[in-house]
C-alpha atoms as a PDB file:
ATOM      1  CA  UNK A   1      39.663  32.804  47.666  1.00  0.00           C
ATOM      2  CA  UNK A   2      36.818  33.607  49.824  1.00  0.00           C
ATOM      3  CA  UNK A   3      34.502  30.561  51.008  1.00  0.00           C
ATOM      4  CA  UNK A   4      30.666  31.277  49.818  1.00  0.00           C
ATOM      5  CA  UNK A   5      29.479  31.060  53.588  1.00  0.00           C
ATOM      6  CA  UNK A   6      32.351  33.879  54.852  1.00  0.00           C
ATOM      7  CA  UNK A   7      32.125  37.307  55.636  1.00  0.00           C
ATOM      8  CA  UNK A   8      33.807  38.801  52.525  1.00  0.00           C
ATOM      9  CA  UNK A   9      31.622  36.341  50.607  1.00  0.00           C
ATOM     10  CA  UNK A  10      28.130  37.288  52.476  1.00  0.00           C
ATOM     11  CA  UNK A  11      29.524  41.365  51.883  1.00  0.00           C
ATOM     12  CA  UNK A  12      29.847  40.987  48.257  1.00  0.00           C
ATOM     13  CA  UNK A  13      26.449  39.256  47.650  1.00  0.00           C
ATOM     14  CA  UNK A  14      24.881  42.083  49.787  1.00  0.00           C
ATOM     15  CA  UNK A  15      26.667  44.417  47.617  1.00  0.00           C
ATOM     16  CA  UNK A  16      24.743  42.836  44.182  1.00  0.00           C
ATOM     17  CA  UNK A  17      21.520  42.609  45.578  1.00  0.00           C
ATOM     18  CA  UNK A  18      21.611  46.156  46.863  1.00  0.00           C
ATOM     19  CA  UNK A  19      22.866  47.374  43.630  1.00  0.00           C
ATOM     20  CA  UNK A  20      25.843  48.814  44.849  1.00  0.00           C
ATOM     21  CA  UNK A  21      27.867  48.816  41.537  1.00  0.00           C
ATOM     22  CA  UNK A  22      30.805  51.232  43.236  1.00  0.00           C
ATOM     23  CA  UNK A  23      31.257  48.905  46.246  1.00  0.00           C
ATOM     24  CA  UNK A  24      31.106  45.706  43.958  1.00  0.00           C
ATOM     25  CA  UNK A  25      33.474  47.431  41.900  1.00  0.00           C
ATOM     26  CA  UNK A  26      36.286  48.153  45.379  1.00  0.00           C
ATOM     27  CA  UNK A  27      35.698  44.309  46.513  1.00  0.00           C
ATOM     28  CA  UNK A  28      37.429  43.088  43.638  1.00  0.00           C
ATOM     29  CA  UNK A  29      40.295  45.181  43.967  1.00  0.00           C
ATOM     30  CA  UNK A  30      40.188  44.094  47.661  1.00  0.00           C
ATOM     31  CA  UNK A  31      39.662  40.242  47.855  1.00  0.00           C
ATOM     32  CA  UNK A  32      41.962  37.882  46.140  1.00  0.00           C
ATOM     33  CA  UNK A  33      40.235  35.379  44.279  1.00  0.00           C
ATOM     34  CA  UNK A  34      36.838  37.309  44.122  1.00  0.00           C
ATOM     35  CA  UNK A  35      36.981  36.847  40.197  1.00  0.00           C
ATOM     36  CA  UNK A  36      37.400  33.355  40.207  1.00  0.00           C
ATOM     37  CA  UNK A  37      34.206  32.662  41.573  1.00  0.00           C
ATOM     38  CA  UNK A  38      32.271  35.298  40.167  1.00  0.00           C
ATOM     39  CA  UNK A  39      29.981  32.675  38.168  1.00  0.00           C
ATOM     40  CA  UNK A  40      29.035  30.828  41.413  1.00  0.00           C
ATOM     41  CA  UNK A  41      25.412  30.545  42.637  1.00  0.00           C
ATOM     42  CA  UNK A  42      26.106  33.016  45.555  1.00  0.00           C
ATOM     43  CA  UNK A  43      23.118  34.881  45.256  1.00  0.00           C
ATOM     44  CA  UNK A  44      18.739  34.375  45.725  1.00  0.00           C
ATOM     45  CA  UNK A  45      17.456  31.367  44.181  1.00  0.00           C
ATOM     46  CA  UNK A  46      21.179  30.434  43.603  1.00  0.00           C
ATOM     47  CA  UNK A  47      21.874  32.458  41.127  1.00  0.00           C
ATOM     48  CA  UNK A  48      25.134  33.548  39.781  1.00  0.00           C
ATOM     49  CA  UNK A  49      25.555  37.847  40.934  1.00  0.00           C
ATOM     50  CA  UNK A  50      25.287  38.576  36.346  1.00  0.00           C
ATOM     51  CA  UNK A  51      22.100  37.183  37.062  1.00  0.00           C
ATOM     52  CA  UNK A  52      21.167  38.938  40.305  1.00  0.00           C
ATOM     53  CA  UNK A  53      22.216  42.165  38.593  1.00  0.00           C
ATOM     54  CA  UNK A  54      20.385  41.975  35.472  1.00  0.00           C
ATOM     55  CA  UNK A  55      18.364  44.741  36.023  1.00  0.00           C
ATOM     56  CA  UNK A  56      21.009  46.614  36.893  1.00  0.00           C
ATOM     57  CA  UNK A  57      23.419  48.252  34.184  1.00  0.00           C
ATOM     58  CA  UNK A  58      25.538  49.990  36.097  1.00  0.00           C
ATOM     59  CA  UNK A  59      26.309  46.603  37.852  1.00  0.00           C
ATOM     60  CA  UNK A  60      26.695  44.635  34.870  1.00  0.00           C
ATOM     61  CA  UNK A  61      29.471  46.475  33.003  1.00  0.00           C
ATOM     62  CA  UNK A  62      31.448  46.137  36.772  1.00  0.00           C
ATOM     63  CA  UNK A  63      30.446  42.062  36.474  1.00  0.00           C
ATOM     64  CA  UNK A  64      31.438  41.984  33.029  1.00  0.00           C
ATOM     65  CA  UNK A  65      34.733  43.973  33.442  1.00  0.00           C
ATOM     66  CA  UNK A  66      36.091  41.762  36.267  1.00  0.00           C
ATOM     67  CA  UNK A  67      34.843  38.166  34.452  1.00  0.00           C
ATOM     68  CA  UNK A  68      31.482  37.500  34.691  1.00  0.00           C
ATOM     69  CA  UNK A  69      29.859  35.301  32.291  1.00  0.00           C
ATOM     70  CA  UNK A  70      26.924  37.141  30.791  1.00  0.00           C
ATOM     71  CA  UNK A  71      25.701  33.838  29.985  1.00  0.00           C
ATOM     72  CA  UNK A  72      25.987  31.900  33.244  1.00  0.00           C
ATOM     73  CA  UNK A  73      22.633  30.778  34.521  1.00  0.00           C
ATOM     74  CA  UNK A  74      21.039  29.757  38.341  1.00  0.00           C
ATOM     75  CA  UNK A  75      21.415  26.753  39.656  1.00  0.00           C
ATOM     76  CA  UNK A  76      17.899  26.550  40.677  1.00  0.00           C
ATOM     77  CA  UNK A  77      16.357  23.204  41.449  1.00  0.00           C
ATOM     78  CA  UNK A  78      13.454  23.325  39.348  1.00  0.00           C
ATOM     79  CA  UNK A  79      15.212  24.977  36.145  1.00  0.00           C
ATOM     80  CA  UNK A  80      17.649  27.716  35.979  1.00  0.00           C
ATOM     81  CA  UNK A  81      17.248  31.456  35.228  1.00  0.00           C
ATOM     82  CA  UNK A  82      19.348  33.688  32.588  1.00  0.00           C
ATOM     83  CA  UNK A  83      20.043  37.044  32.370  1.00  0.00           C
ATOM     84  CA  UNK A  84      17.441  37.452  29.886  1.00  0.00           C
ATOM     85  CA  UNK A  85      14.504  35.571  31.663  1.00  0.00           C
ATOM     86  CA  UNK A  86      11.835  38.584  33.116  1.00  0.00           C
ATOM     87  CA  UNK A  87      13.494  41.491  31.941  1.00  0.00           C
ATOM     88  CA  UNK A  88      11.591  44.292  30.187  1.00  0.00           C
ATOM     89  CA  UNK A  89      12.595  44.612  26.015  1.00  0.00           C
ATOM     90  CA  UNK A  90      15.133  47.694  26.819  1.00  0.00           C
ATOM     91  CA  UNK A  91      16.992  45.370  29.062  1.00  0.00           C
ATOM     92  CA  UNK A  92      16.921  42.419  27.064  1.00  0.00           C
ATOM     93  CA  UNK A  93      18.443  44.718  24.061  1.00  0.00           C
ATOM     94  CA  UNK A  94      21.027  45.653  26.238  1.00  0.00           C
ATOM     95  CA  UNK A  95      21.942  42.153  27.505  1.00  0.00           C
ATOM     96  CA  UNK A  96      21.998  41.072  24.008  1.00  0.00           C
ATOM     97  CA  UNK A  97      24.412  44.079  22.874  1.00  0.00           C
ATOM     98  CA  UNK A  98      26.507  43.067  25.624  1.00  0.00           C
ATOM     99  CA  UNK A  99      26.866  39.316  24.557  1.00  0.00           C
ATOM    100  CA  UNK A 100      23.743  37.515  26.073  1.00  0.00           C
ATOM    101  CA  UNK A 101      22.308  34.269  23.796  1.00  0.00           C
ATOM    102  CA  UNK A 102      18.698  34.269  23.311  1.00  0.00           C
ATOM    103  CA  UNK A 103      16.774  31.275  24.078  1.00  0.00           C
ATOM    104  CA  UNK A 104      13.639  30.706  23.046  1.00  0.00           C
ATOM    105  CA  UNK A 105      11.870  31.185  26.141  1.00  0.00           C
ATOM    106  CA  UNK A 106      13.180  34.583  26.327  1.00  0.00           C
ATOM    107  CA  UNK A 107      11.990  35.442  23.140  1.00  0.00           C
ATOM    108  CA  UNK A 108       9.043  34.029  23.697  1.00  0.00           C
ATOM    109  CA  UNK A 109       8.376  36.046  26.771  1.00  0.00           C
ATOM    110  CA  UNK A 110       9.363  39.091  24.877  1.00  0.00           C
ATOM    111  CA  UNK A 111       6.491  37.919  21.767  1.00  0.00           C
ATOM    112  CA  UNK A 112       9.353  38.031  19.428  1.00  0.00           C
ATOM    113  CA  UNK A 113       7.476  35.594  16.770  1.00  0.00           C
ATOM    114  CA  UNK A 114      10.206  34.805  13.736  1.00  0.00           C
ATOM    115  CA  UNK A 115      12.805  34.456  16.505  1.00  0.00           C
ATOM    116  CA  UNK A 116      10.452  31.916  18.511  1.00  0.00           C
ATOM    117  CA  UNK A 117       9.407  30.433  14.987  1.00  0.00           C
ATOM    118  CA  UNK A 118      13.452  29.814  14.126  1.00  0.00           C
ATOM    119  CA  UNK A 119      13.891  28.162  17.024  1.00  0.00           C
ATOM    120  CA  UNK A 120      11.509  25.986  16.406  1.00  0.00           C
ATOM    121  CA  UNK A 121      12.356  25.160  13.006  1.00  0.00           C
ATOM    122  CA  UNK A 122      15.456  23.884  13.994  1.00  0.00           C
ATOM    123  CA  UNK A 123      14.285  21.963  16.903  1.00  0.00           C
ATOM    124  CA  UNK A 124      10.446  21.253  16.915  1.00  0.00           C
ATOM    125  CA  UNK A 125      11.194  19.900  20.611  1.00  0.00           C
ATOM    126  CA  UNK A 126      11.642  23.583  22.220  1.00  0.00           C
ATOM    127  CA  UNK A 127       8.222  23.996  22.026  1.00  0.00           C
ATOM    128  CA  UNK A 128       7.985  21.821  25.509  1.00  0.00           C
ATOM    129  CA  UNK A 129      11.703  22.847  26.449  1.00  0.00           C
ATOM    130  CA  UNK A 130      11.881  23.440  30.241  1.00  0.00           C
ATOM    131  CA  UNK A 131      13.435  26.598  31.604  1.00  0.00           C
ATOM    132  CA  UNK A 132      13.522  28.489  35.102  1.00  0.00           C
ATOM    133  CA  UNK A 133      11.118  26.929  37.085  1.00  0.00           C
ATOM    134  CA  UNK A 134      10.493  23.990  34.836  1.00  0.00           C
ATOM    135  CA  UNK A 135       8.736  26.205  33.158  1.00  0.00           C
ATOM    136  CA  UNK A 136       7.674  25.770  28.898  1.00  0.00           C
ATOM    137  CA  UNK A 137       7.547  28.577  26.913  1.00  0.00           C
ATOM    138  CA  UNK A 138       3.953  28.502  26.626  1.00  0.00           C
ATOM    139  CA  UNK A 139       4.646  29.472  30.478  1.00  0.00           C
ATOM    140  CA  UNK A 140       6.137  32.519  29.769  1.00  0.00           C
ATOM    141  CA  UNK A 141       4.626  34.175  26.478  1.00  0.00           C
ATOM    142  CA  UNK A 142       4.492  37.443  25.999  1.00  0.00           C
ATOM    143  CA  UNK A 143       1.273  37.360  22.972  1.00  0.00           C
ATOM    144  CA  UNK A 144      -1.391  35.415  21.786  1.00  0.00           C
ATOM    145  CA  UNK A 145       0.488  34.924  18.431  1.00  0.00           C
ATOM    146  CA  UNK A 146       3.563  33.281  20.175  1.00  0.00           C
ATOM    147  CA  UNK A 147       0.644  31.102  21.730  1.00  0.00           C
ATOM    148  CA  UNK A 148      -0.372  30.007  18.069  1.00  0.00           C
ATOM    149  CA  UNK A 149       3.230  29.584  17.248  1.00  0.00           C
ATOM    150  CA  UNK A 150       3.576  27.179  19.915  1.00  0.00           C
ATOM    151  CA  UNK A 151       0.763  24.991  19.432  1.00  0.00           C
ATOM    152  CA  UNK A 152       1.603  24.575  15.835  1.00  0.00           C
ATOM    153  CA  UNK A 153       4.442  22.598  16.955  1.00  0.00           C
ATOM    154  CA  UNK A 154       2.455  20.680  19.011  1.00  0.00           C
ATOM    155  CA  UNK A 155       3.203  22.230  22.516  1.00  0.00           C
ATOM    156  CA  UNK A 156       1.302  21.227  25.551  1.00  0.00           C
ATOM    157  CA  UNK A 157      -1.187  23.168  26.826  1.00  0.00           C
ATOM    158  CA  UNK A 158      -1.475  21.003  30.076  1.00  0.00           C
ATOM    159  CA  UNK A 159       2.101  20.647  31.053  1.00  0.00           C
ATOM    160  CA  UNK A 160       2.980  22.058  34.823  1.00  0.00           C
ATOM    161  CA  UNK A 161       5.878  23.881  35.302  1.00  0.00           C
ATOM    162  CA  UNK A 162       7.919  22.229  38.497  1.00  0.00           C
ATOM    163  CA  UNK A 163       7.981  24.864  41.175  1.00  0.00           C
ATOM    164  CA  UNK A 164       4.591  25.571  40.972  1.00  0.00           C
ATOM    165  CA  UNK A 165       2.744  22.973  39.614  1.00  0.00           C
ATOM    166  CA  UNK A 166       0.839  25.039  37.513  1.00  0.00           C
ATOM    167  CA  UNK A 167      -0.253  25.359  33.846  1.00  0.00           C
ATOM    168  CA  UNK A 168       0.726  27.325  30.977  1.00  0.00           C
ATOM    169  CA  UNK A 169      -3.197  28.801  31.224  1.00  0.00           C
ATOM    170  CA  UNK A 170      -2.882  29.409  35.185  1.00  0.00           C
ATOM    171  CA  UNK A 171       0.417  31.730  34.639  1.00  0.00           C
ATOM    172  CA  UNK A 172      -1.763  34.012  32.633  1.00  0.00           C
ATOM    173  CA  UNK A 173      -4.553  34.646  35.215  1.00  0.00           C
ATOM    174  CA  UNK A 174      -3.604  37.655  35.270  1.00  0.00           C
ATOM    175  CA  UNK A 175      -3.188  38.447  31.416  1.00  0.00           C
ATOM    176  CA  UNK A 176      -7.012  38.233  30.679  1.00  0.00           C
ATOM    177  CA  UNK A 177      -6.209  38.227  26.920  1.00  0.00           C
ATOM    178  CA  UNK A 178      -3.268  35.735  27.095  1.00  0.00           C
ATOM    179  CA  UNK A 179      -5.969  33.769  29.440  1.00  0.00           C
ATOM    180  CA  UNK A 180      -8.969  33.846  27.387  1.00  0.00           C
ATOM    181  CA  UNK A 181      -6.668  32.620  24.224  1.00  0.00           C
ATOM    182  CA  UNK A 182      -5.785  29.773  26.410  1.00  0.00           C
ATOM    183  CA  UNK A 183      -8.858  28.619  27.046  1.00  0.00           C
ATOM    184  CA  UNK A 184     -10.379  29.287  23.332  1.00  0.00           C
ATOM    185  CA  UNK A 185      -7.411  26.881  22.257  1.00  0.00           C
ATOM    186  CA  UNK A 186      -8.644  24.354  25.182  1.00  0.00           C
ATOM    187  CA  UNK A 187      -6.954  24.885  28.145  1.00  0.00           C
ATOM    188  CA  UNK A 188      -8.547  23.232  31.570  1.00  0.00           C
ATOM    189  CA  UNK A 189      -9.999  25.956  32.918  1.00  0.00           C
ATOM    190  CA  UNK A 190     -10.599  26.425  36.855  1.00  0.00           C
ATOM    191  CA  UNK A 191     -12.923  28.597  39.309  1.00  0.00           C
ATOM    192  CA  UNK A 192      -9.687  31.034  39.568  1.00  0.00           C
ATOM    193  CA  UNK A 193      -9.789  31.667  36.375  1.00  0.00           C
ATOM    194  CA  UNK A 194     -13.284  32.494  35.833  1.00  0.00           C
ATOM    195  CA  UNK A 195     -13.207  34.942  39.144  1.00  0.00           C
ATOM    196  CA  UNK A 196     -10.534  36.641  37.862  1.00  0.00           C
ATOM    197  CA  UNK A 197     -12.069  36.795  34.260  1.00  0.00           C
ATOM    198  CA  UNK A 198     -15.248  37.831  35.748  1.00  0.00           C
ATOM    199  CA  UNK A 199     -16.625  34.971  33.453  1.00  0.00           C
ATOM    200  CA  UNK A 200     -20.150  33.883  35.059  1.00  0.00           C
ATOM    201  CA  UNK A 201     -20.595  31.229  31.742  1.00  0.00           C
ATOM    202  CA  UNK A 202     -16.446  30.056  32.764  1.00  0.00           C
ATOM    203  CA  UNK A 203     -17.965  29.220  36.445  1.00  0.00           C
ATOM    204  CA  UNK A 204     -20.959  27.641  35.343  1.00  0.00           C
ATOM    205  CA  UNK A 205     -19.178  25.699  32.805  1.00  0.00           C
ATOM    206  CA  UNK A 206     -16.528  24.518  36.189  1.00  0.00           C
ATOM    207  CA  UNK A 207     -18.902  24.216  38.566  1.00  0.00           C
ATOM    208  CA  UNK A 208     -21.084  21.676  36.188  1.00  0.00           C
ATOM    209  CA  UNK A 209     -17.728  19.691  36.772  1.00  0.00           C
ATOM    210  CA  UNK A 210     -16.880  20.371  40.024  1.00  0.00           C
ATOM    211  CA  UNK A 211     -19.708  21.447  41.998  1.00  0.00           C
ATOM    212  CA  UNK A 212     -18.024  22.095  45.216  1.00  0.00           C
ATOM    213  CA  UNK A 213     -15.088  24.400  43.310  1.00  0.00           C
ATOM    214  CA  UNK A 214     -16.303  27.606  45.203  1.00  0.00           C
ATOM    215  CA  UNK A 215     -15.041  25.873  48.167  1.00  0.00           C
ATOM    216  CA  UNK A 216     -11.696  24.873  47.308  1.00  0.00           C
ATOM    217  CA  UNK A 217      -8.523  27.416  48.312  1.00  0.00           C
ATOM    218  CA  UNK A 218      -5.714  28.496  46.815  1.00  0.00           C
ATOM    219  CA  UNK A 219      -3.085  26.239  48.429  1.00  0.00           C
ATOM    220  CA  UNK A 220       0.558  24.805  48.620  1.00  0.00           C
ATOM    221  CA  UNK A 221       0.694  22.011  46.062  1.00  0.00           C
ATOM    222  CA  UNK A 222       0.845  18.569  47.196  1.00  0.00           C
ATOM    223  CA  UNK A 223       3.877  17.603  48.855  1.00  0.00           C
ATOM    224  CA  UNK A 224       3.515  14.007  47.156  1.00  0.00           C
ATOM    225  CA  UNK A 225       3.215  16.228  43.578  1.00  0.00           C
ATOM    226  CA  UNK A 226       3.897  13.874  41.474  1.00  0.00           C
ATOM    227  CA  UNK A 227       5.221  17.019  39.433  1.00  0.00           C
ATOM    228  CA  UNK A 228       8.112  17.457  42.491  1.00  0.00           C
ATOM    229  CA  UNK A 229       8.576  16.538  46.048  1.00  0.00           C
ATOM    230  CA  UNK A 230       9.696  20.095  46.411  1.00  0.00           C
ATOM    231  CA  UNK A 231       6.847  21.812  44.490  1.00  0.00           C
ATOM    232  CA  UNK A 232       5.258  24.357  47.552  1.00  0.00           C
ATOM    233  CA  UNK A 233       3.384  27.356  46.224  1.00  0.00           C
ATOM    234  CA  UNK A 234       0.779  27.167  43.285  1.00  0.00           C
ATOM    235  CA  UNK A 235       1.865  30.182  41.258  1.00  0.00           C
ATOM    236  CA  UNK A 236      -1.439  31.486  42.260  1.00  0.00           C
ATOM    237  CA  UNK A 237      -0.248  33.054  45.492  1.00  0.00           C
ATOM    238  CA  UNK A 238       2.179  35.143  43.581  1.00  0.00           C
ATOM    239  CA  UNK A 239      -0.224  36.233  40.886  1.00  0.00           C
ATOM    240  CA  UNK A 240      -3.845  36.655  42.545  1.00  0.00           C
ATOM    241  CA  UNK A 241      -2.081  38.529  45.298  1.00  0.00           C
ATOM    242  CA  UNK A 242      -2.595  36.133  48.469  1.00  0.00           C
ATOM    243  CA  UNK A 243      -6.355  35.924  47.459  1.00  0.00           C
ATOM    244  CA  UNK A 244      -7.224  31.994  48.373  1.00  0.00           C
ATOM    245  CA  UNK A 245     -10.393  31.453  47.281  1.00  0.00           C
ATOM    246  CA  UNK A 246     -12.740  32.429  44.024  1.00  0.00           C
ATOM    247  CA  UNK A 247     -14.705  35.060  45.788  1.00  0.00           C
ATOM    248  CA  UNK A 248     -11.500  37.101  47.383  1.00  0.00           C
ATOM    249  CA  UNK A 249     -10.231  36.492  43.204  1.00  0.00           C
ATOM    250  CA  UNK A 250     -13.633  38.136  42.440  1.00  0.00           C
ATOM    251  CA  UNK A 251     -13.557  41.271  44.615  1.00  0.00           C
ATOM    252  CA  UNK A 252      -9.554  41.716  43.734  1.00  0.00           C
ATOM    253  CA  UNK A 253     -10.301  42.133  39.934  1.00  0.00           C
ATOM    254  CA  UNK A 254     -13.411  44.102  41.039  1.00  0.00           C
ATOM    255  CA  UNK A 255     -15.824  41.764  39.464  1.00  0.00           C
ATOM    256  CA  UNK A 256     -19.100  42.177  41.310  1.00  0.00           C
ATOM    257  CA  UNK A 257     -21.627  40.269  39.574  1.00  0.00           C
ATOM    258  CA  UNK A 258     -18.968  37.376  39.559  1.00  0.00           C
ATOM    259  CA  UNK A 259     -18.320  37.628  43.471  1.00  0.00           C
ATOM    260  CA  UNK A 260     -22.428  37.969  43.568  1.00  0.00           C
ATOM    261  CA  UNK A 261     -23.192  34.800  41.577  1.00  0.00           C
ATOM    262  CA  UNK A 262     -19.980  32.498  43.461  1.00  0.00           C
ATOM    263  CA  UNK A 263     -21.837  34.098  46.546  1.00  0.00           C
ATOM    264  CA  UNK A 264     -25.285  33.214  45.818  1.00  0.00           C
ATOM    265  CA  UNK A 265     -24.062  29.573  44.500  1.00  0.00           C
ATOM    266  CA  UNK A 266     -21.477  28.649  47.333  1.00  0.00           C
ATOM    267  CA  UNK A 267     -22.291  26.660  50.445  1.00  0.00           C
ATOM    268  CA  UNK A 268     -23.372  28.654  53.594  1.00  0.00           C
ATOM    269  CA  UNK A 269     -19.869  28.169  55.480  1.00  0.00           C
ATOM    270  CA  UNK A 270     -18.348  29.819  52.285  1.00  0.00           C
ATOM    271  CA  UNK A 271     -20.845  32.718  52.103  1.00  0.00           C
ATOM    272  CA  UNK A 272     -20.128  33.210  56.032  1.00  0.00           C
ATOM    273  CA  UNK A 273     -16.099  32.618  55.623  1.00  0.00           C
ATOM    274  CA  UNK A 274     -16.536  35.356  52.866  1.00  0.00           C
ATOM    275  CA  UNK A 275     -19.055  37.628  54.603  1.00  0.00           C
ATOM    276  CA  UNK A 276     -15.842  37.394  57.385  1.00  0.00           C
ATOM    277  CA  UNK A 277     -13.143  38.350  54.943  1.00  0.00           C
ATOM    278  CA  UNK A 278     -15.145  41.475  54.008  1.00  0.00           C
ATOM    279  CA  UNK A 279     -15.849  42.915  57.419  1.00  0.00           C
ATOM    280  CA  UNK A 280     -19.408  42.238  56.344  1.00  0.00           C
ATOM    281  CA  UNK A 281     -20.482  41.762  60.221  1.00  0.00           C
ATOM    282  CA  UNK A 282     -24.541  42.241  59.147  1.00  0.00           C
ATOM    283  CA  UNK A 283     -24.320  39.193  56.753  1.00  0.00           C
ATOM    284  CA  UNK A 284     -21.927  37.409  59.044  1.00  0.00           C
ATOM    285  CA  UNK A 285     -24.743  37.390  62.125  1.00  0.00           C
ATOM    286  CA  UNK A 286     -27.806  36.216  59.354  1.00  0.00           C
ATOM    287  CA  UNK A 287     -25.791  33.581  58.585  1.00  0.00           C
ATOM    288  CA  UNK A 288     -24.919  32.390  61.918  1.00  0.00           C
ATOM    289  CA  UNK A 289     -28.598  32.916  63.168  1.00  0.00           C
ATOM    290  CA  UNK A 290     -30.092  30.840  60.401  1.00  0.00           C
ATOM    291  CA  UNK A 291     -27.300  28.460  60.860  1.00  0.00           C
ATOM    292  CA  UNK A 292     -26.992  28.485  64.374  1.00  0.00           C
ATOM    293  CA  UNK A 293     -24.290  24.660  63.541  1.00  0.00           C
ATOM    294  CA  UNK A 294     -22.146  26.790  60.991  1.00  0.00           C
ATOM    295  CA  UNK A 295     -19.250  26.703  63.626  1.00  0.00           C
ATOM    296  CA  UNK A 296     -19.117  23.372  63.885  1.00  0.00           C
ATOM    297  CA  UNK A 297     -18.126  22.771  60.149  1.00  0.00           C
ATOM    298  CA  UNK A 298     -15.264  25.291  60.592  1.00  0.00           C
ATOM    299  CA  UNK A 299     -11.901  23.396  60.672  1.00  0.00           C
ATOM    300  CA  UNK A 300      -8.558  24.307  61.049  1.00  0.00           C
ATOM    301  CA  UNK A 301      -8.114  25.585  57.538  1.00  0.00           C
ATOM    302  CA  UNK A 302     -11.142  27.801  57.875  1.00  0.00           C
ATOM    303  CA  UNK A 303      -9.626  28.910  61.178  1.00  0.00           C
ATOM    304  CA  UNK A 304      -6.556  30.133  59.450  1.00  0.00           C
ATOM    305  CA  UNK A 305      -9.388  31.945  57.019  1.00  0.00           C
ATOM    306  CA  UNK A 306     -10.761  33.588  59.699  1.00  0.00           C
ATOM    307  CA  UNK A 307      -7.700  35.153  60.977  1.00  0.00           C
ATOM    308  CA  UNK A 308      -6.540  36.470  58.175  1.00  0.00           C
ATOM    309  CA  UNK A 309      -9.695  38.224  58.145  1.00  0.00           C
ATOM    310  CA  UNK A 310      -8.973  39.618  61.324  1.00  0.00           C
END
């Protein structure tokens, strides 16, 4: 039985994440043993290889044929991942016709309402059930009416997932309708949000809170979280693209008169730091020759700023 750290080990995982379905398929004839770990958390984010493959058909039936446990999950510190977490609806079909449990995150994700609503007519508690990530399946729905479903069973709106300390409302930045539900059903909203929304009356409304938002950054979360020790990126990096502050979030979504008025209302350093980011060398010289001390307020996290701009 190979050890998960050997060679034979390190060439079958290689096999399942390149999709290699014919070579997977030769290893088990080859190495002795190979079946009776098959469920083990060899692979990324320590997931099982049915997991790693999911996306992959071809690969599954070989899993399934030699063992594999459709319904093993990760073993993924914050909450583990299924077969059926982030797939597209064709996939999840065919993980279901080939012995896959929903879950009710899953279904949420896939906006499958009288499924979701079953779920929680059984158990009223799933609404705040934590899944990959730590996520709840507000975290992962797929449609403002799995939103409604949610909160009628008194989900939480505010609750972080664990990896990325972030909020039901902040995984949808992206999603401007799943967003803008959110925040009509009260979600905390943040200066993120309304660059990405290209909401002006969102940033008023979080500025009149927290003036100095337009100067905050996109960031690793706390390592004192009290969500996790381990928590490190803010899901953020993964779904405004790298951006790290409102005004990057502004020009990414192509919102003009939002990066305008964030411009116009942040301090000078950020108006300078931005004029920086956008090669905007004209703007960049004003600023420094009205502000001849703007230098002097740049620290080492503004440094890093201005060499990614670079």
């Amino acid at each position: 039985m190979p050890e998960r750290d050997s060679d034979l080990a390190k060439l079958f995982v290689n096999a399942i994440h390149s999709g290699d379905a014919d070579k997977v398929n030769r290893l088990f004839a080859e190495v002795n043993g190979l079946s009776e770990i098959i469920d083990q958390p060899w692979c990324h984010f320590d997931s099982p290889p049915i997991v790693a493959a999911k996306q992959n058909r071809e690969l599954v039936e070989v899993l399934l044929k030699h063992g594999a446990d459709i319904n093993a999950r990760s073993a993924w510190w914050a909450g583990s991942f299924g077969v059926l977490d982030g797939v597209d609806r064709d996939t999840f079909d065919f993980l279901i016709s080939r012995g896959a449990t929903p879950t009710v995150h899953a279904c949420a994700a896939q906006g499958m309402a009288d499924e979701v609503q079953n779920f929680l007519n059984a158990d009223s508690s799933l609404a705040n059930a934590r899944g990959g990530d730590g996520q709840t399946p507000l975290h992962v729905v797929g449609s403002t009416e799995i939103i409604d479903i949610l909160l009628g069973s008194n989900a939480d709106l505010s609750t972080r997932c664990l990896d990325h300390s972030a909020t039901p409302a902040q995984y949808a930045v992206d999603k401007p309708k799943l967003c803008q539900h959110f925040l009509a059903a009260g979600a905390q909203p943040d200066i993120f949000m309304a660059a990405a929304l290209g909401d002006i009356d969102l940033a008023i409304k979080v500025l009149s809170e927290q003036p100095d938002a337009i100067s905050t950054r996109i960031g690793r979360c706390p390592r004192t979280s009290p969500i996790h020790p381990r928590s490190d990126r803010h899901i953020y990096f993964w779904k405004l693209k790298n951006a790290e502050t409102a005004m990057e979030v502004a020009k990414l979504f192509g919102h003009e008169s939002t990066w305008k008025f964030l411009f116009d209302n942040g301090t000078e350093k950020d108006r300078f730091l931005s004029a920086c980011w956008e090669a905007d060398e004209e703007t960049a010289v004003r600023i420094i020759t009205r502000s001849p001390t703007i230098t002097a307020q740049v620290d080492d996290i503004d440094r890093q700023e201005l060499s990614r701009a670079a």
